[in-house]
Protein backbone atom coordinates (compact mmCIF):
# COMPACT_ATOMS: atom_id res chain seq x y z
CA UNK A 1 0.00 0.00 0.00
CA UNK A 2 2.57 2.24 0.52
CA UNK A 3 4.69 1.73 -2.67
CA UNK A 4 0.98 2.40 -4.51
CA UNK A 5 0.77 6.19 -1.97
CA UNK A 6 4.33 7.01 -3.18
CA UNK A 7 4.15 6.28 -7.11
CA UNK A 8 0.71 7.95 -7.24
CA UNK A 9 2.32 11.01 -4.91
CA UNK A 10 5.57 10.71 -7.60
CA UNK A 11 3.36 10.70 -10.69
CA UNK A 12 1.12 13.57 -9.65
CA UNK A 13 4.23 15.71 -9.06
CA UNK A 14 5.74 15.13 -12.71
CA UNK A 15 2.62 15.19 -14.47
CA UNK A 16 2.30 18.58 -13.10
CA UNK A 17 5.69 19.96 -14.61
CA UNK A 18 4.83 21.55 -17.67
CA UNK A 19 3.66 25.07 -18.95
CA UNK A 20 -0.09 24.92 -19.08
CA UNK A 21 -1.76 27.78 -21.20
CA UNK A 22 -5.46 28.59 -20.97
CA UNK A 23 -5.98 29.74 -24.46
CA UNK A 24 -6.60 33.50 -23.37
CA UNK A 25 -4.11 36.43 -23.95
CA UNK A 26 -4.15 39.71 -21.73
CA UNK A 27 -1.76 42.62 -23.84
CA UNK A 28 -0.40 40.35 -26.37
CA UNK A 29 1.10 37.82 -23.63
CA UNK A 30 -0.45 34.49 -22.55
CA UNK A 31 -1.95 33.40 -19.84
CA UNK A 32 -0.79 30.77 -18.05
CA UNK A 33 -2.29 28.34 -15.04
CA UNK A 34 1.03 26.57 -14.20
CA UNK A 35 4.30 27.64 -14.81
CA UNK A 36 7.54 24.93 -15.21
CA UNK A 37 10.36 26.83 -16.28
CA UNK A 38 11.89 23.64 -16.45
CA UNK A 39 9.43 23.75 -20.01
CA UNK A 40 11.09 27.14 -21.06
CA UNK A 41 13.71 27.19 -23.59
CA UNK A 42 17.13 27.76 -22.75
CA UNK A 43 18.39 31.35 -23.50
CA UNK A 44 14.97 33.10 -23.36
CA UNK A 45 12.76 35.75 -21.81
CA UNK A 46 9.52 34.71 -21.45
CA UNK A 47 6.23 36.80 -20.74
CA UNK A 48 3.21 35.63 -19.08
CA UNK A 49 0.19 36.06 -17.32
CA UNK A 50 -0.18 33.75 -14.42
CA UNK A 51 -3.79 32.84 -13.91
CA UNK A 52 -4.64 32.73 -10.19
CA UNK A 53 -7.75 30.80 -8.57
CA UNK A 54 -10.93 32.82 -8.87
CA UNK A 55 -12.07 35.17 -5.86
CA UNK A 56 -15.30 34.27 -4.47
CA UNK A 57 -17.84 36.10 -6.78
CA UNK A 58 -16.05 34.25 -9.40
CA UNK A 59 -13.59 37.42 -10.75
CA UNK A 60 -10.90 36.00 -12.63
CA UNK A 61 -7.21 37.45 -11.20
CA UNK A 62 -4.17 37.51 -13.20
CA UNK A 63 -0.26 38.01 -12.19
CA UNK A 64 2.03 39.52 -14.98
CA UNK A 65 5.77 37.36 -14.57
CA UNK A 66 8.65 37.61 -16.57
CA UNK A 67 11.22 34.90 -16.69
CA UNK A 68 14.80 35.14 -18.03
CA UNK A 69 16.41 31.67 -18.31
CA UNK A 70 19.59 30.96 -19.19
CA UNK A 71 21.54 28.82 -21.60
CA UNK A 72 23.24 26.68 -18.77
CA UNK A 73 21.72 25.94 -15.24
CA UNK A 74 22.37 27.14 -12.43
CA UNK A 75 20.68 29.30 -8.97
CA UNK A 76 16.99 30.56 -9.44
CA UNK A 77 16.29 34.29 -8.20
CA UNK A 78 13.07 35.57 -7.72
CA UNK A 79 12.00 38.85 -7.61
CA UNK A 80 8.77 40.23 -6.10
CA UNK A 81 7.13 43.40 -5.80
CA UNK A 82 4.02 44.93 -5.40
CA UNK A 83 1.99 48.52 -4.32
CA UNK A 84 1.69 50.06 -1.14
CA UNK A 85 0.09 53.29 -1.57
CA UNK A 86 0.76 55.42 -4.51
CA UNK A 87 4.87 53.76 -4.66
CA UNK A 88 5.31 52.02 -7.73
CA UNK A 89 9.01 52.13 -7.92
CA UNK A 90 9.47 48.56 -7.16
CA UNK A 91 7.63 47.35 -10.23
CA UNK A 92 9.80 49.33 -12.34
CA UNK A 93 13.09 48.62 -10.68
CA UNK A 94 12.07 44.50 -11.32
CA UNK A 95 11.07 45.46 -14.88
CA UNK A 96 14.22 47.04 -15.72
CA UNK A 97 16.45 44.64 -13.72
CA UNK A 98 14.54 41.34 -16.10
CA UNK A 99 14.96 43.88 -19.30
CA UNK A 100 18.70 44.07 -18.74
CA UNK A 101 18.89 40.62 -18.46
CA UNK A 102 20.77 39.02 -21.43
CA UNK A 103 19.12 35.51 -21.37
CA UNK A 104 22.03 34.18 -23.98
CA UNK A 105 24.86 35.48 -21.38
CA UNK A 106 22.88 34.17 -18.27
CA UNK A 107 23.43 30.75 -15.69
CA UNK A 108 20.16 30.10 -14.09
CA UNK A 109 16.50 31.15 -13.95
């Protein structure tokens, strides 16, 4: 019984690593409802909206996330900002840090 828990536990986990796209686009880029960037090609900057679970009245919420993954492997960063009142300079600052990014010349995610 519990070789059975474990392969169904190892199963689920893989068959969940892969970019899953709804279909839908928001500003050109798609949307997304799992991210792997395991699934991402090496050397590229990738756009997407990350679709979150619906809010109680059913309104559908959406992330914007840029990844920048490099032609070798390596350490994962992630960067995370949000609004707090009227300051929106940490948006920017993680926009312009991922634009800078040259995906070709990068180790890592």
């Amino acid at each position: 019984m519990k070789i059975n828990f474990i392969a169904s536990v190892l199963f689920a986990a893989f068959a969940r690593s892969a970019m899953v796209y709804t279909g839908d686009t928001i500003d050109g880029y798609q949307v997304a409802s799992q991210i792997d960037v395991d699934a991402l090609p090496p050397g590229s900057n990738t756009r997407v909206w990350l679709q979150m679970p619906r809010s109680s009245i059913g309104q559908s919420w959406h992330v914007p996330v840029m990844i920048a993954k490099g032609k070798e492997g390596g350490k994962r960063l992630l960067m995370n900002s949000g609004i707090h009142g009227d300051g929106l300079n940490g948006i920017r600052v993680v926009q312009r840090v991922i634009n800078d990014i040259d995906a070709s010349k990068l180790k890592g995610v």
